[in-house]
PDB file of N, CA and C in Angstrom:
ATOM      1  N   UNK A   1       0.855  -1.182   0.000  1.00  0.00           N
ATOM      2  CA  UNK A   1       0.000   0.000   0.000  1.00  0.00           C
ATOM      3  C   UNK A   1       0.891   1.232   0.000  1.00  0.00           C
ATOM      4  N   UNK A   2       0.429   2.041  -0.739  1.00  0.00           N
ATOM      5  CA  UNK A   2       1.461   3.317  -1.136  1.00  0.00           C
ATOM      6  C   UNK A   2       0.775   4.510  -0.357  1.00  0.00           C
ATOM      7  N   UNK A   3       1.941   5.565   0.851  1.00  0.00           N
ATOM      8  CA  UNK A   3       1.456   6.046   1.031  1.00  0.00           C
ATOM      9  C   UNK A   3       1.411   7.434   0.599  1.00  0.00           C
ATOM     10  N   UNK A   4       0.642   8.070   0.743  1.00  0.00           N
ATOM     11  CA  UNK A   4      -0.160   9.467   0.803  1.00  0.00           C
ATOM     12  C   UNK A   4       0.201  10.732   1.242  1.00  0.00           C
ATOM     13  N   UNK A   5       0.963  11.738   0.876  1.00  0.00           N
ATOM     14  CA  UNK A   5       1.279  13.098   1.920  1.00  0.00           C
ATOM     15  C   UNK A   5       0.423  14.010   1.461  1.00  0.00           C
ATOM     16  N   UNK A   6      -0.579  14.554   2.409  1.00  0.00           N
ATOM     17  CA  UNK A   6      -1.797  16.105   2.448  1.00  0.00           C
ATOM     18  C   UNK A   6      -0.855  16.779   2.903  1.00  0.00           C
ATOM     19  N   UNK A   7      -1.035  17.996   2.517  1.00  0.00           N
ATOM     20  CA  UNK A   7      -0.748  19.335   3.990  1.00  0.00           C
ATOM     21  C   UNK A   7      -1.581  20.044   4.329  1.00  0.00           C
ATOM     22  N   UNK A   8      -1.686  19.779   5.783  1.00  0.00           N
ATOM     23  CA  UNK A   8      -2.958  20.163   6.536  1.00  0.00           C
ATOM     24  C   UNK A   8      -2.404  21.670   6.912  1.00  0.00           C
ATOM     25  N   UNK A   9      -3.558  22.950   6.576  1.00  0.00           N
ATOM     26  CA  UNK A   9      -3.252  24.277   6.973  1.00  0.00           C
ATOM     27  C   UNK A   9      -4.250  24.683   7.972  1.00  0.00           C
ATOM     28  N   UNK A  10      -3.693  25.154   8.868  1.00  0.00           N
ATOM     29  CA  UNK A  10      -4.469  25.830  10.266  1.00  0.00           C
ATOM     30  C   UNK A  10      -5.169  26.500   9.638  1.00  0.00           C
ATOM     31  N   UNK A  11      -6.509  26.525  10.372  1.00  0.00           N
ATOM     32  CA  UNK A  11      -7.687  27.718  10.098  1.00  0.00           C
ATOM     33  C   UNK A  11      -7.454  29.036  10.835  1.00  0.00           C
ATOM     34  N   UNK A  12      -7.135  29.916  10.288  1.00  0.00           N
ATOM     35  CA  UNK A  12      -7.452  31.304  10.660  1.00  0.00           C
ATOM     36  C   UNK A  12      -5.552  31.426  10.461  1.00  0.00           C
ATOM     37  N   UNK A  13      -5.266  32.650  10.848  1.00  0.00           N
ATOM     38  CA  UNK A  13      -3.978  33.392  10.472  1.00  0.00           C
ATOM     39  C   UNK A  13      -3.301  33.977  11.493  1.00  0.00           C
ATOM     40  N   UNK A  14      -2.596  33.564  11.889  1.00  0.00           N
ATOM     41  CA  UNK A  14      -1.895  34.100  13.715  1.00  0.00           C
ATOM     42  C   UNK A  14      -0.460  34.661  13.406  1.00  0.00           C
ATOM     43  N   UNK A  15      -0.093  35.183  12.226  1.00  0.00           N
ATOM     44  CA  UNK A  15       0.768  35.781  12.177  1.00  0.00           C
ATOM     45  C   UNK A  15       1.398  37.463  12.830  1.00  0.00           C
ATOM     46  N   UNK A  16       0.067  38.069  12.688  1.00  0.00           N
ATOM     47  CA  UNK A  16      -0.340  39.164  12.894  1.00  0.00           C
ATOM     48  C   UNK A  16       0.450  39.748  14.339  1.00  0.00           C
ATOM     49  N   UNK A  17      -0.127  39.158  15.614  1.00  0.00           N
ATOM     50  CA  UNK A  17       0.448  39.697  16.646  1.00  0.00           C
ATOM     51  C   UNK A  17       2.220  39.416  16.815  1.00  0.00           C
ATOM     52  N   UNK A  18       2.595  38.009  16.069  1.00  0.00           N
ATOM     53  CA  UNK A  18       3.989  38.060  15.949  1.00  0.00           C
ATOM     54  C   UNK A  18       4.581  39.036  15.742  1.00  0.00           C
ATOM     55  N   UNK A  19       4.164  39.099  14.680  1.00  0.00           N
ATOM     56  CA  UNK A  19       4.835  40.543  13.160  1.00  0.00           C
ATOM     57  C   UNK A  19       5.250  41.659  14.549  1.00  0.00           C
ATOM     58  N   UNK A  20       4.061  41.960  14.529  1.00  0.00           N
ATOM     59  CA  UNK A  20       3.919  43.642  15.501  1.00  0.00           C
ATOM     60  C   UNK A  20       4.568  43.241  16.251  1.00  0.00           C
ATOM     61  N   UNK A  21       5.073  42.422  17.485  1.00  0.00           N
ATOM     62  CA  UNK A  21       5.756  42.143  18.111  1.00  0.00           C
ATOM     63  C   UNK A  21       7.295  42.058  17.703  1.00  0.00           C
ATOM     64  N   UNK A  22       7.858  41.400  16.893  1.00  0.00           N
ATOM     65  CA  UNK A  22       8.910  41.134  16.134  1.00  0.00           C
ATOM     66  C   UNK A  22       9.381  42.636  16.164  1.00  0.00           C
ATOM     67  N   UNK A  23       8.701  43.637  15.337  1.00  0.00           N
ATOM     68  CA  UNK A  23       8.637  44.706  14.791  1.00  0.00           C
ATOM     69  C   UNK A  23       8.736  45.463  15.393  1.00  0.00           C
ATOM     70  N   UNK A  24       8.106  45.759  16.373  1.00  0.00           N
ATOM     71  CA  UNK A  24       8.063  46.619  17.838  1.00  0.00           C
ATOM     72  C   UNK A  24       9.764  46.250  18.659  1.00  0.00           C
ATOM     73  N   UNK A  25      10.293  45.011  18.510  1.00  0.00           N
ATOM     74  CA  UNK A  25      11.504  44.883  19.152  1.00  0.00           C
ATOM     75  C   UNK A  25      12.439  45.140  17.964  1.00  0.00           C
ATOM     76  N   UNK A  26      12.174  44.775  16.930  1.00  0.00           N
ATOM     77  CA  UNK A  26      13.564  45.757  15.900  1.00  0.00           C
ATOM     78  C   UNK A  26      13.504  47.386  16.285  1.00  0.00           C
ATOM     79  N   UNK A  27      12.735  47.930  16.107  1.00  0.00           N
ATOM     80  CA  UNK A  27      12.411  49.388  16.242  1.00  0.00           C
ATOM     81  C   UNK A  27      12.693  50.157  17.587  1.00  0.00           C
ATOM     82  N   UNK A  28      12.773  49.303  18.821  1.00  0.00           N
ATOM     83  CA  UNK A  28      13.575  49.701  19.722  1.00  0.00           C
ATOM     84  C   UNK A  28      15.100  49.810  19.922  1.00  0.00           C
ATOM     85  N   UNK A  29      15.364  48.191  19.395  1.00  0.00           N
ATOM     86  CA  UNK A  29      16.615  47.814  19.560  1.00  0.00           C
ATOM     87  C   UNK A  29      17.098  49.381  19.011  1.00  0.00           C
ATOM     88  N   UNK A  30      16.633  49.564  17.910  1.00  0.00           N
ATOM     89  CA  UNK A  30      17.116  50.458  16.606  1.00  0.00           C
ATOM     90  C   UNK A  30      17.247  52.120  17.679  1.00  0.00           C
ATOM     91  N   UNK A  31      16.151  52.546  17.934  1.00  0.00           N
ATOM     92  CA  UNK A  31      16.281  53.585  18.867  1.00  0.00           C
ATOM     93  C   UNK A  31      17.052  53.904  19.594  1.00  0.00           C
ATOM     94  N   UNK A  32      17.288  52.625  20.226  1.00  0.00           N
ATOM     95  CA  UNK A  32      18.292  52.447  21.314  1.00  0.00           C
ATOM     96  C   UNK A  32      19.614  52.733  20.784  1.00  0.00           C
ATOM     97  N   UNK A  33      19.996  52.187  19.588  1.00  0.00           N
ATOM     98  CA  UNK A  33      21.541  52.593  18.805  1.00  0.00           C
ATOM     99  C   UNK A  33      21.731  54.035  19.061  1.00  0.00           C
ATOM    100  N   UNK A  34      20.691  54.421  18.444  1.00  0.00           N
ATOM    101  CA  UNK A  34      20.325  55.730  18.285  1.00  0.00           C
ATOM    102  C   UNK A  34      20.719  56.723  19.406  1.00  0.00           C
ATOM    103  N   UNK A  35      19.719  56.581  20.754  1.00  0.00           N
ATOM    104  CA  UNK A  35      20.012  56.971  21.766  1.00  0.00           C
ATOM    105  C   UNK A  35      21.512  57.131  22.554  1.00  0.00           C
ATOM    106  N   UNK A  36      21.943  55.987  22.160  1.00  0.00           N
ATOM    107  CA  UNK A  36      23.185  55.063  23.081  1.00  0.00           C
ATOM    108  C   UNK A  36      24.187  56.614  21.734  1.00  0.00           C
ATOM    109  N   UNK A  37      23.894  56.296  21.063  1.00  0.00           N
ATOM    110  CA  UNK A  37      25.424  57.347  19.901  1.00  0.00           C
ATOM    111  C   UNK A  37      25.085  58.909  20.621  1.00  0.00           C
ATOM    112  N   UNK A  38      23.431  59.401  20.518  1.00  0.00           N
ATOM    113  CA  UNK A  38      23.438  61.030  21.225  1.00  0.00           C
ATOM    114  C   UNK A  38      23.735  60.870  22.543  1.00  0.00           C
ATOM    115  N   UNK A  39      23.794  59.735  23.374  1.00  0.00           N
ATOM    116  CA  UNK A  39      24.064  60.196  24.568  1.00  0.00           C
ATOM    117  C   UNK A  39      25.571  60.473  24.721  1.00  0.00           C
ATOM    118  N   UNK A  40      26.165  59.514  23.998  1.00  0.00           N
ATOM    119  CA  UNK A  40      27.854  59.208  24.454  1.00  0.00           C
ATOM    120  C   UNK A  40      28.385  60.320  23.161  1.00  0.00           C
ATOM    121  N   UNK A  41      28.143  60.632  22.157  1.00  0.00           N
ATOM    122  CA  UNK A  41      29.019  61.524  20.911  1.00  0.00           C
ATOM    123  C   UNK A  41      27.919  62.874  21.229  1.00  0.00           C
ATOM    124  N   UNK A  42      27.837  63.216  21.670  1.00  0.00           N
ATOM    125  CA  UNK A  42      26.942  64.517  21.665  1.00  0.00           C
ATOM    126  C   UNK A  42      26.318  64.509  22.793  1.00  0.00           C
ATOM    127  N   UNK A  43      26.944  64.317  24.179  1.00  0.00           N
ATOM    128  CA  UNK A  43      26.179  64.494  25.282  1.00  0.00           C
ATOM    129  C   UNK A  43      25.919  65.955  26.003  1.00  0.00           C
ATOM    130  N   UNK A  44      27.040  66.938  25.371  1.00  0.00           N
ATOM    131  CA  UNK A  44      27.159  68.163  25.881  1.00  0.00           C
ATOM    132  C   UNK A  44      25.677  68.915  24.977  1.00  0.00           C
ATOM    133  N   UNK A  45      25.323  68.068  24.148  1.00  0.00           N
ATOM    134  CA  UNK A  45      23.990  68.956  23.303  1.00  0.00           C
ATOM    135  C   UNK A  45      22.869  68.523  24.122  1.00  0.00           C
ATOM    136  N   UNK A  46      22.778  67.726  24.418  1.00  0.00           N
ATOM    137  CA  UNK A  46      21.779  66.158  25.661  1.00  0.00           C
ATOM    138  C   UNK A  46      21.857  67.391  26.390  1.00  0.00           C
ATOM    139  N   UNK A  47      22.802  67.740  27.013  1.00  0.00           N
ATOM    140  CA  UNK A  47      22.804  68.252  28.626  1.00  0.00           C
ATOM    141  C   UNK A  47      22.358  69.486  28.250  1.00  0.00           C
ATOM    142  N   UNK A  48      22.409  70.575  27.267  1.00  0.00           N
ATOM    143  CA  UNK A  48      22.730  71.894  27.066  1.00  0.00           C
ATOM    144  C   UNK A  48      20.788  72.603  26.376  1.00  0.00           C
ATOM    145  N   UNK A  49      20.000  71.149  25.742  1.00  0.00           N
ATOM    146  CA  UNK A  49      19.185  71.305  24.944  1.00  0.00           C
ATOM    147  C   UNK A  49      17.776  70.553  25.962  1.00  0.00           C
ATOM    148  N   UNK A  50      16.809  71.550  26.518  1.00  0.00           N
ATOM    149  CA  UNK A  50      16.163  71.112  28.180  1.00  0.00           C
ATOM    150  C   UNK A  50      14.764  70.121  26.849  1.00  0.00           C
ATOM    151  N   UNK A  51      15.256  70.541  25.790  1.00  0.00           N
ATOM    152  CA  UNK A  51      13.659  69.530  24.894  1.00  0.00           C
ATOM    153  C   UNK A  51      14.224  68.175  24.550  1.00  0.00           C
ATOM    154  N   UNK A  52      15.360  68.013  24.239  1.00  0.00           N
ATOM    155  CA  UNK A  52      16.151  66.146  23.984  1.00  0.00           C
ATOM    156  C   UNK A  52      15.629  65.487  25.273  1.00  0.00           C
ATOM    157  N   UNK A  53      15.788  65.870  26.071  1.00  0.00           N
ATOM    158  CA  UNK A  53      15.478  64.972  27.422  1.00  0.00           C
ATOM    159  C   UNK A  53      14.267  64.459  27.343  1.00  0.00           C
ATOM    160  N   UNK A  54      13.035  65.794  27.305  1.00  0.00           N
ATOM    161  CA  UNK A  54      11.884  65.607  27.303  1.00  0.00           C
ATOM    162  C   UNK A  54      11.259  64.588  26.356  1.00  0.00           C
ATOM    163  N   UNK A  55      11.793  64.917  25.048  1.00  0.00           N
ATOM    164  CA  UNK A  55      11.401  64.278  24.130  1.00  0.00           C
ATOM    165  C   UNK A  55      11.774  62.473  23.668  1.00  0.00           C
ATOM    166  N   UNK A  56      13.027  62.330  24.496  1.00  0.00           N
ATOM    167  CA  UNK A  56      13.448  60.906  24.653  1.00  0.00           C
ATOM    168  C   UNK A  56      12.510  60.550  25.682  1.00  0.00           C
ATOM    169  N   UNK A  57      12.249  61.027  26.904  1.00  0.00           N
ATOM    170  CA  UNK A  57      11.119  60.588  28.103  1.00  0.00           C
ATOM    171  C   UNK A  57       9.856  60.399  26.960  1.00  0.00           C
ATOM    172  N   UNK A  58       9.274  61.019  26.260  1.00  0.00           N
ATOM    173  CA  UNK A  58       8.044  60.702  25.661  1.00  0.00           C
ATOM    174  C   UNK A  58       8.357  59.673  24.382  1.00  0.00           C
ATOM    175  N   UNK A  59       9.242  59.503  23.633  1.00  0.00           N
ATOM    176  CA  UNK A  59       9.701  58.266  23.308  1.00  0.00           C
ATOM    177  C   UNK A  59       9.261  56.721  23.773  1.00  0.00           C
ATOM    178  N   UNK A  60      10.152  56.929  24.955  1.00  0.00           N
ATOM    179  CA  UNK A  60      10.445  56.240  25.934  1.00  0.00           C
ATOM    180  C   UNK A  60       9.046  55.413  26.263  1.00  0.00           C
ATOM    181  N   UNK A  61       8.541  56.406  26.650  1.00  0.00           N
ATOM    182  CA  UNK A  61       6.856  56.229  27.234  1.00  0.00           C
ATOM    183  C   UNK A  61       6.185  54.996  25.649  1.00  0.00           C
ATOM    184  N   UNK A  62       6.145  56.037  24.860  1.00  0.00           N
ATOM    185  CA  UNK A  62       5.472  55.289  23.907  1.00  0.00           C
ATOM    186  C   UNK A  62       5.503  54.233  23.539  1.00  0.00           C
ATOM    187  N   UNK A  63       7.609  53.676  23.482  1.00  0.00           N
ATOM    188  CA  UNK A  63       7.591  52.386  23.360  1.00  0.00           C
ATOM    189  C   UNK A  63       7.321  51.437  24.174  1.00  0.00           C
ATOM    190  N   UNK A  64       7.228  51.881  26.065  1.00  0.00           N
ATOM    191  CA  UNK A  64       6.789  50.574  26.661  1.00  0.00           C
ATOM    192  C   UNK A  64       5.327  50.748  26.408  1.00  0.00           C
ATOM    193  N   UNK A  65       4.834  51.763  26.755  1.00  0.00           N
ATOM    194  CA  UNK A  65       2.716  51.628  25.695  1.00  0.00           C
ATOM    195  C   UNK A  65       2.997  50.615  24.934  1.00  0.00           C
ATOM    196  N   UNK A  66       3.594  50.534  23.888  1.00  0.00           N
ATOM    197  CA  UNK A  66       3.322  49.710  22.628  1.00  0.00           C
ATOM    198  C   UNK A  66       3.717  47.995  23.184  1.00  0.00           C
ATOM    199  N   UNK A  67       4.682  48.301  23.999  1.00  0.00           N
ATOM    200  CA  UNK A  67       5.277  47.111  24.372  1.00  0.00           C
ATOM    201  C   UNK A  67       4.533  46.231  24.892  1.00  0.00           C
ATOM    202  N   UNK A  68       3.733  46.650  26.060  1.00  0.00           N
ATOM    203  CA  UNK A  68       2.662  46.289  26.559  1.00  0.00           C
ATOM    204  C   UNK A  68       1.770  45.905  25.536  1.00  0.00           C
ATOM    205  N   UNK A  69       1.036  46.269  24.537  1.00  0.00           N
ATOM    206  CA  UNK A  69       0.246  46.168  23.624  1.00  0.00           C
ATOM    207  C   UNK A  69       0.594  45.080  23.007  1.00  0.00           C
ATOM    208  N   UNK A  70       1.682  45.182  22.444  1.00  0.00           N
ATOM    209  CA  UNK A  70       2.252  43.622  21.715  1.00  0.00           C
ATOM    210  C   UNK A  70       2.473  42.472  22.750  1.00  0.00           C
ATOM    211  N   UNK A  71       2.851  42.624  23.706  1.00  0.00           N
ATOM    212  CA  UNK A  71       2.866  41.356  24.578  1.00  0.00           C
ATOM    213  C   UNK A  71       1.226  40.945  24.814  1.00  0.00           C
ATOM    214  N   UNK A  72       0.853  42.065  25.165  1.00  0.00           N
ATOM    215  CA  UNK A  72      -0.894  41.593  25.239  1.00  0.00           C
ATOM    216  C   UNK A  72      -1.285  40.131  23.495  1.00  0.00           C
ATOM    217  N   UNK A  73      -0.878  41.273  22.543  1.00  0.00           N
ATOM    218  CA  UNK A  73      -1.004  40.631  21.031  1.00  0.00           C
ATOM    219  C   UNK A  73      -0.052  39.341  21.251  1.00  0.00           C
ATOM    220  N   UNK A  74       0.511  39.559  21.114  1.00  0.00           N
ATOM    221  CA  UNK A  74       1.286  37.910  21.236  1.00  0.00           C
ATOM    222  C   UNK A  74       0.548  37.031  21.962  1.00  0.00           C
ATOM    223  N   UNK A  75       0.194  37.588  23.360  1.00  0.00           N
ATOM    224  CA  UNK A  75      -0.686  36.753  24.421  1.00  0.00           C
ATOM    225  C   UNK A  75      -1.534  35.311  23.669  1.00  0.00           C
ATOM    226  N   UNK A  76      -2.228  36.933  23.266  1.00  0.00           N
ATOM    227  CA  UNK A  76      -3.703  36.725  22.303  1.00  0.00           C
ATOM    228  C   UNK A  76      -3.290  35.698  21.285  1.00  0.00           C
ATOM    229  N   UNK A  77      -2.323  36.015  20.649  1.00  0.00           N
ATOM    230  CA  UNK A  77      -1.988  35.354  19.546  1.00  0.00           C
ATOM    231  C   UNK A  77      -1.692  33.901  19.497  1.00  0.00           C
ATOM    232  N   UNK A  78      -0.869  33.371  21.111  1.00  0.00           N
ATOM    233  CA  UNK A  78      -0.521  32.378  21.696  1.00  0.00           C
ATOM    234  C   UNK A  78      -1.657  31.370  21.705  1.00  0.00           C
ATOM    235  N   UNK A  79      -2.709  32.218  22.531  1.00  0.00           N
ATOM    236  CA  UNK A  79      -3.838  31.691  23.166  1.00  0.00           C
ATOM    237  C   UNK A  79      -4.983  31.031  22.272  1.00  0.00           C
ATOM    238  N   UNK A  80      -4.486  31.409  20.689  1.00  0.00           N
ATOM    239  CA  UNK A  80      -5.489  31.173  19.606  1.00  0.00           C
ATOM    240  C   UNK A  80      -4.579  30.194  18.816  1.00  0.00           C
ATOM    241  N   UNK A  81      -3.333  29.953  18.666  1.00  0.00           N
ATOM    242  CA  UNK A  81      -2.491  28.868  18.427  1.00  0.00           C
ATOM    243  C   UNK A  81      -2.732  27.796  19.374  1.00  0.00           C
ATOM    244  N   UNK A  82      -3.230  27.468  20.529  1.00  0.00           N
ATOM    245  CA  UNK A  82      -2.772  26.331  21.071  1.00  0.00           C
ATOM    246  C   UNK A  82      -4.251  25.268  20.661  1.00  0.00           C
ATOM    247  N   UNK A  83      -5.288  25.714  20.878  1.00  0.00           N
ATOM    248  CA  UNK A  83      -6.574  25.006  20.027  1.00  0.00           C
ATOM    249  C   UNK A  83      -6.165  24.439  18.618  1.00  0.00           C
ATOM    250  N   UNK A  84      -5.543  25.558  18.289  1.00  0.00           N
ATOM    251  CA  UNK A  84      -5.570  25.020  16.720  1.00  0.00           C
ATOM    252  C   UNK A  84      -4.804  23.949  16.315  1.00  0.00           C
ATOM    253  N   UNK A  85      -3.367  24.031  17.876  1.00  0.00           N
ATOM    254  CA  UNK A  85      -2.426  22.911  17.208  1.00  0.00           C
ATOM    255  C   UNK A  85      -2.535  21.657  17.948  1.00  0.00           C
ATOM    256  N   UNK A  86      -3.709  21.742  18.842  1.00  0.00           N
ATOM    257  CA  UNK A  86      -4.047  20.669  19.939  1.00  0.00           C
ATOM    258  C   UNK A  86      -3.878  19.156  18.932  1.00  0.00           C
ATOM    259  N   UNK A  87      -3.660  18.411  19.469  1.00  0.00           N
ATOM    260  CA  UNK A  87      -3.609  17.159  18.635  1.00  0.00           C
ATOM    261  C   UNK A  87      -4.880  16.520  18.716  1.00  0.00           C
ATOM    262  N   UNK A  88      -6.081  16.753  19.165  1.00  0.00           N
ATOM    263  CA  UNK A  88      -7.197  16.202  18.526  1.00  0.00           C
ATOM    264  C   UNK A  88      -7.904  17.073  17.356  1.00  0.00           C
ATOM    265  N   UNK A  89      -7.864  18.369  17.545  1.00  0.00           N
ATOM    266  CA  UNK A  89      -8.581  19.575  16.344  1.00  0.00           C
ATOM    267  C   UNK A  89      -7.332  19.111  15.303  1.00  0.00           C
ATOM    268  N   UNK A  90      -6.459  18.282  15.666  1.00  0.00           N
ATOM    269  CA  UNK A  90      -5.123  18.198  14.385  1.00  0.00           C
ATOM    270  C   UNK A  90      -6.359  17.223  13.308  1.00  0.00           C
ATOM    271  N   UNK A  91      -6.382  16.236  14.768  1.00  0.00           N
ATOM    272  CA  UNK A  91      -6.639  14.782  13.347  1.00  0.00           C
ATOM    273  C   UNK A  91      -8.312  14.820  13.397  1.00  0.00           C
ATOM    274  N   UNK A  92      -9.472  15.595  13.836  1.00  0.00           N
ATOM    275  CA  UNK A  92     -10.192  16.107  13.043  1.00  0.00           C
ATOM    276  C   UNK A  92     -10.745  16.634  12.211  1.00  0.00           C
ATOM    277  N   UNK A  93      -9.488  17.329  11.467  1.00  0.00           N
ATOM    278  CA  UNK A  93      -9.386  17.940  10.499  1.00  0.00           C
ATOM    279  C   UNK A  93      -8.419  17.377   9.227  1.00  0.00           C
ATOM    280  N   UNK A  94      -8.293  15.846   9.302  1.00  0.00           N
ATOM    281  CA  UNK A  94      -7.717  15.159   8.387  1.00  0.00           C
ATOM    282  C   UNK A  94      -8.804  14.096   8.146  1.00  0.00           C
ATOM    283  N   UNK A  95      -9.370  14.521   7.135  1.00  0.00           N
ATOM    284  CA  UNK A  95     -10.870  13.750   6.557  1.00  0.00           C
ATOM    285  C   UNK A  95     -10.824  11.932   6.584  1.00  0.00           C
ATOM    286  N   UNK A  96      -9.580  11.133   6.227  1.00  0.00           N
ATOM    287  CA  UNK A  96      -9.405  10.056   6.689  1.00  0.00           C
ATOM    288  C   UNK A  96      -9.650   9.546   7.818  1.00  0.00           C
ATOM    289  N   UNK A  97      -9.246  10.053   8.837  1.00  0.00           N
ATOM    290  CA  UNK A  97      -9.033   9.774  10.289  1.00  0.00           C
ATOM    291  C   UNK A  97     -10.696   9.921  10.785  1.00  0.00           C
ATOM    292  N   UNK A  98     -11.622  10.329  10.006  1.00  0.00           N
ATOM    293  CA  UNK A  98     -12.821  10.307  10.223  1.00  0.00           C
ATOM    294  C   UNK A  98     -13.481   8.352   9.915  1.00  0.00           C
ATOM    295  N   UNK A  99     -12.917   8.101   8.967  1.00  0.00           N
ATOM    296  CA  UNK A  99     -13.297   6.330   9.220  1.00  0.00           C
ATOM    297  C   UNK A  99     -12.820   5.661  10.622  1.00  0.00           C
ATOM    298  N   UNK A 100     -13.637   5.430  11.193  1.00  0.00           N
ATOM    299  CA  UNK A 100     -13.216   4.720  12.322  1.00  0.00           C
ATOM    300  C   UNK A 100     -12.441   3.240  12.421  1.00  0.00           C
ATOM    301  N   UNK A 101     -12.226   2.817  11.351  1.00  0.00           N
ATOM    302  CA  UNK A 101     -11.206   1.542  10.901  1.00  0.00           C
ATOM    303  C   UNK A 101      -9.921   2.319  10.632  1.00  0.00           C
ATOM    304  N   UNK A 102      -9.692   3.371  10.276  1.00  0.00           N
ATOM    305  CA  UNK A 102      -7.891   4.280   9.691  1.00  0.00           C
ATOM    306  C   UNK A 102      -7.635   3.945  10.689  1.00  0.00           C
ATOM    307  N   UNK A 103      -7.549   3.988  12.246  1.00  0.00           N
ATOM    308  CA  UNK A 103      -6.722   3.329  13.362  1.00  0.00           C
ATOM    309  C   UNK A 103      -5.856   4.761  13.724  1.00  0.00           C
ATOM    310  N   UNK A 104      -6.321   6.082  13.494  1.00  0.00           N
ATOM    311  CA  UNK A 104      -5.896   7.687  13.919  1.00  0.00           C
ATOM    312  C   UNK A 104      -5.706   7.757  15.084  1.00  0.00           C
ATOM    313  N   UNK A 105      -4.773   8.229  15.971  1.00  0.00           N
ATOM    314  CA  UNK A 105      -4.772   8.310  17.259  1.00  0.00           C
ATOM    315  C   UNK A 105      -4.206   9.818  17.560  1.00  0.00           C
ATOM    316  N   UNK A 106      -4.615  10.931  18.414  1.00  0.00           N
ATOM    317  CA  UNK A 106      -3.589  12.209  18.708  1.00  0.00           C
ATOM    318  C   UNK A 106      -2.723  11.632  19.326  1.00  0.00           C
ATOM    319  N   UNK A 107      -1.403  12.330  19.233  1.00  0.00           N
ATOM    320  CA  UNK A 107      -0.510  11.699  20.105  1.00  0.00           C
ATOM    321  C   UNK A 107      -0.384  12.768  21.044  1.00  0.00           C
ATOM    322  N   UNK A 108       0.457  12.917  21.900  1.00  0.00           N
ATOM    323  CA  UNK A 108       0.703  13.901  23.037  1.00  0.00           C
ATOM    324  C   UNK A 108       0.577  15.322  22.714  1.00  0.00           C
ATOM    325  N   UNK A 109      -0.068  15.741  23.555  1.00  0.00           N
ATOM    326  CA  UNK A 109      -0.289  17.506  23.778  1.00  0.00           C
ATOM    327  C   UNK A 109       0.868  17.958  23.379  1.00  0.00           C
ATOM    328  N   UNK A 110       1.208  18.926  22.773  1.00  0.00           N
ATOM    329  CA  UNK A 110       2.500  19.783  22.346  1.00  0.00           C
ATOM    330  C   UNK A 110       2.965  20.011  23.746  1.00  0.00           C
ATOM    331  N   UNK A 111       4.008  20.445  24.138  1.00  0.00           N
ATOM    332  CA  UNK A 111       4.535  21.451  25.368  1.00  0.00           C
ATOM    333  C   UNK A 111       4.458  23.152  24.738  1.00  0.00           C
ATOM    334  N   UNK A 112       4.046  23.602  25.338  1.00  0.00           N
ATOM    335  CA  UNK A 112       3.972  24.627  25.297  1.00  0.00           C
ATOM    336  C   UNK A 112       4.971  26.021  26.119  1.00  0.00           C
ATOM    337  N   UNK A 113       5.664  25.375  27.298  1.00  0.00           N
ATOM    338  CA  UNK A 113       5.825  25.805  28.252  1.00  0.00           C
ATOM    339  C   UNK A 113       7.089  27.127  27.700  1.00  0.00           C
ATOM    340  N   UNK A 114       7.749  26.752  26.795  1.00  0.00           N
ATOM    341  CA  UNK A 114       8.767  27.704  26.046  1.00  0.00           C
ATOM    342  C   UNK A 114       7.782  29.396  25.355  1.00  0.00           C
ATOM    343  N   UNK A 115       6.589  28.607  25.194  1.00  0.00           N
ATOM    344  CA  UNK A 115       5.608  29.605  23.979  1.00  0.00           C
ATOM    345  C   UNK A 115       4.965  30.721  25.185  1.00  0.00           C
ATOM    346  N   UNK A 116       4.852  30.043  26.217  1.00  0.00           N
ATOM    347  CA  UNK A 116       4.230  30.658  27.191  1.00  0.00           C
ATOM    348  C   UNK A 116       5.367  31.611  28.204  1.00  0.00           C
ATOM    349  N   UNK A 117       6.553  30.873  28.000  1.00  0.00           N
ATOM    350  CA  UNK A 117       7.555  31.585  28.723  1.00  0.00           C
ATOM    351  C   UNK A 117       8.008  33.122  28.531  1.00  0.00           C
ATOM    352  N   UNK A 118       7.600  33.053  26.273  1.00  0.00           N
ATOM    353  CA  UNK A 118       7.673  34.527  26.156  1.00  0.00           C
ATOM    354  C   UNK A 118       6.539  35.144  26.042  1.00  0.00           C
ATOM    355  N   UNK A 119       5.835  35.017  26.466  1.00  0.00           N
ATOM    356  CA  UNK A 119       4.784  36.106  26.803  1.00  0.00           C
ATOM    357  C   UNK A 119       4.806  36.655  28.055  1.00  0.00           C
ATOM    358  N   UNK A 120       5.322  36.065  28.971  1.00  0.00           N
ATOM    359  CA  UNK A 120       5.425  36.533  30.161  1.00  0.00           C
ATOM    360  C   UNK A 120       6.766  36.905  30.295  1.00  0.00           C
ATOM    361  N   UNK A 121       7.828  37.151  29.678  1.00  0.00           N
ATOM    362  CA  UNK A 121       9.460  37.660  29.671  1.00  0.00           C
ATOM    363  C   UNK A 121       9.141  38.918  28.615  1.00  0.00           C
TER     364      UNK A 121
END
């Protein structure tokens, strides 16, 4: 008997809160270069100019706002991946495994415990 390869695609699209997340940490890192060169090559302008300060503090602000926001999104994003990759919604959704003679079994729950680690780090 010759076998068979499908590829089974998750329903719905969970890329989304990654991205923004991903994205949100390039764009700091990046700031941060940024910051780290005016503070140390131009600190006498830092010290001399009373709106750089201010305006890095409101920076500042915005990116942990956002930060918060994307960890929330990731959360979210996590929380809608683990249904989908559960190993029984797996082999319910492989139309064979619906004959009750194919002999389909889920095998073990994924671990998750790494996926969950960054949402909360």
């Amino acid at each position: 008997e010759e076998a068979q390869t499908h590829t089974l695609h998750l329903v719905g699209d969970f890329s989304a809160p990654a991205e923004f997340f991903v994205t949100l940490g390039v764009f700091s890192f990046l700031y941060t270069m940024v910051a780290l060169v005016v503070y140390l090559r131009f600190h006498s302008l830092y010290g001399e100019n009373k709106k750089l300060p201010f305006a890095d503090f409101c920076i500042t602000l915005c990116f942990a706002f956002f930060w918060l926001v994307a960890a929330a999104a990731w959360g979210k994003g996590l929380s809608d991946v683990k249904p989908a990759t559960r190993p029984a919604s797996l082999l319910a959704a492989v139309t064979p495994c619906h004959d009750p003679e194919a002999g389909c079994s889920p095998g073990p729950t994924p671990a998750m415990g790494l996926a969950n680690l960054s949402v909360v780090s």
